[in-house]
Protein backbone atom coordinates (compact mmCIF):
# COMPACT_ATOMS: atom_id res chain seq x y z
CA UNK A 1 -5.25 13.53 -16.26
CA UNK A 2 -7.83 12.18 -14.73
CA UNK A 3 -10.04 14.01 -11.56
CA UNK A 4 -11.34 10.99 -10.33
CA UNK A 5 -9.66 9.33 -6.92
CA UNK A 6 -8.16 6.03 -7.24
CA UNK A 7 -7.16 3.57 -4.36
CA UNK A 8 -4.78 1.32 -4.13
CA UNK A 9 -5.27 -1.68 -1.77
CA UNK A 10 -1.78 -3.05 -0.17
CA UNK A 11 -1.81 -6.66 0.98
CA UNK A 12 0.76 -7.87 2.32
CA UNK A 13 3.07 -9.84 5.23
CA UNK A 14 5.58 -7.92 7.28
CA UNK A 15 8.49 -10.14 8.38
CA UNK A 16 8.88 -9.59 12.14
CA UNK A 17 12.51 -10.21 12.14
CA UNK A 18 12.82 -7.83 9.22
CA UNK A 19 12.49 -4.86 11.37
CA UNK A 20 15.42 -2.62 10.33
CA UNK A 21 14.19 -3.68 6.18
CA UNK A 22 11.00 -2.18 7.57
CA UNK A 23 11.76 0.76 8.58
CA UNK A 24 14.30 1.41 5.87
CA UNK A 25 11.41 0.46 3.16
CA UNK A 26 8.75 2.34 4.85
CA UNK A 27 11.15 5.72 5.44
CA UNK A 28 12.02 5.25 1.51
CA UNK A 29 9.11 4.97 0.02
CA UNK A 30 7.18 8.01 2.32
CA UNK A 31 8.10 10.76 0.45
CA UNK A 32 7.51 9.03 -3.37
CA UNK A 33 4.11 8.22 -2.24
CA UNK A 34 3.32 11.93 -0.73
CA UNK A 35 4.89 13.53 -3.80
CA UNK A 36 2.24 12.35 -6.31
CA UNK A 37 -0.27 12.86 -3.43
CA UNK A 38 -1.03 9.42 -2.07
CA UNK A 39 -2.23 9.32 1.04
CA UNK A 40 -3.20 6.35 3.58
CA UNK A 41 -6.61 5.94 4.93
CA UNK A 42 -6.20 2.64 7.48
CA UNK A 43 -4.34 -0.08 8.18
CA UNK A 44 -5.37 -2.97 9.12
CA UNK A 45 -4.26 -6.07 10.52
CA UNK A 46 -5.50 -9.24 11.13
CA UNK A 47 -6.20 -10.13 14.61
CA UNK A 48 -7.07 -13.60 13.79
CA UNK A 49 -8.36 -15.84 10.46
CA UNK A 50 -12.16 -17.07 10.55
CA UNK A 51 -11.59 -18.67 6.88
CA UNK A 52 -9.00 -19.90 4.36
CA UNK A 53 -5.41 -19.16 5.01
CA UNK A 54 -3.97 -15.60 5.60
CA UNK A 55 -1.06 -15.31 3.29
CA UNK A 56 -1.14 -11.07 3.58
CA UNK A 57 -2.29 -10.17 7.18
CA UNK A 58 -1.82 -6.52 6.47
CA UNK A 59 -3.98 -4.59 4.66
CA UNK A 60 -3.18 -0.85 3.97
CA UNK A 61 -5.65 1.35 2.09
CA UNK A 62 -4.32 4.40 -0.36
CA UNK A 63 -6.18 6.97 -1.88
CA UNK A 64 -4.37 9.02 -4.71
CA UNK A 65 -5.91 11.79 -6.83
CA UNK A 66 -5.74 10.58 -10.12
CA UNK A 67 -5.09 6.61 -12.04
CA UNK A 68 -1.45 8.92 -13.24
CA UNK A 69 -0.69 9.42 -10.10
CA UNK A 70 -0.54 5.92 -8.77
CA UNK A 71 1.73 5.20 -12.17
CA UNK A 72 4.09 7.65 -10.96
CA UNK A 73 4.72 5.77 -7.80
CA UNK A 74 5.60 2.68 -9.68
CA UNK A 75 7.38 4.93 -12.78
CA UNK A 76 9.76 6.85 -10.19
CA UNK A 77 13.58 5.31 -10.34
CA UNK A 78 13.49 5.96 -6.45
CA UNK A 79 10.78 2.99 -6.40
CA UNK A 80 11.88 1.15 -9.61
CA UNK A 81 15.20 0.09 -8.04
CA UNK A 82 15.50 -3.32 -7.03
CA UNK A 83 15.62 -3.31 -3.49
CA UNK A 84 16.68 -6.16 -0.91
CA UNK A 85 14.89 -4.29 1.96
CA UNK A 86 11.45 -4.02 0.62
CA UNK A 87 11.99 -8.31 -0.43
CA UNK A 88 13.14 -8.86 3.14
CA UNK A 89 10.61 -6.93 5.04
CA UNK A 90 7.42 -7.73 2.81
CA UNK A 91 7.66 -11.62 1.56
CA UNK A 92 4.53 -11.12 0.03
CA UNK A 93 3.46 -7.65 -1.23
CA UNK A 94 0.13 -7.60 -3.62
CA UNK A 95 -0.81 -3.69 -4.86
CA UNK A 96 -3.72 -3.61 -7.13
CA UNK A 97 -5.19 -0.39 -7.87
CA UNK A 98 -8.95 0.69 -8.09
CA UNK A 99 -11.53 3.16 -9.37
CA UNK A 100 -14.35 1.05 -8.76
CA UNK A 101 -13.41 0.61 -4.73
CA UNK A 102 -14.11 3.76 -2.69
CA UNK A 103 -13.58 2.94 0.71
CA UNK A 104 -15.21 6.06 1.77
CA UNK A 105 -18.31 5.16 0.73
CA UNK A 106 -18.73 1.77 3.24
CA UNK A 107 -18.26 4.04 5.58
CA UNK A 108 -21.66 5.13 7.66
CA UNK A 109 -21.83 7.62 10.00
CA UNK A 110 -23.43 5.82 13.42
């Protein structure tokens, strides 16, 4: 297993009238996520576009402790199930994963 942290960078659109798919994705997929250690670091949304079109306004930015631990999200039959909510709420849902993006270190202390 690898020691090394690995991100994952959700893009995606919420669905505003979607808010009880939300909220029934979101509560679901909490605990897979903490079990194989993910954790959040921001998210962001868009307060306006200055260029191109924005087809995922959201951005959310994990960090998990290891590339296996990301697989497990995706590997868990919790997550694998097809599920109308998570469609509903997030019409377009992009989740690449990266070693090569650290967030933290963009970051500079002011």
């Amino acid at each position: 297993m690898s020691t090394t942290p690995h991100f994952m960078i959700v893009t995606c659109t919420v669905d505003p009238t979607q808010s009880a798919a939300f909220t029934h994705t979101v509560s679901h997929a909490r605990p897979i996520l903490g079990a194989t250690g993910g954790r959040p670091l921001g998210h962001h949304a868009a307060e306006s576009v200055l260029s191109g079109e924005a087809d995922t306004p959201h951005v959310i930015v994990m960090e998990f402790p290891s590339k296996e631990a990301i697989q497990a999200v995706f590997a868990d039959p919790a997550y694998q199930a097809p599920s109308p909510a998570r469609a509903a709420a997030f019409p377009r849902l992009l989740l690449p994963a990266s070693t090569s993006f650290d967030p933290r270190a963009m970051m500079v202390a002011a």
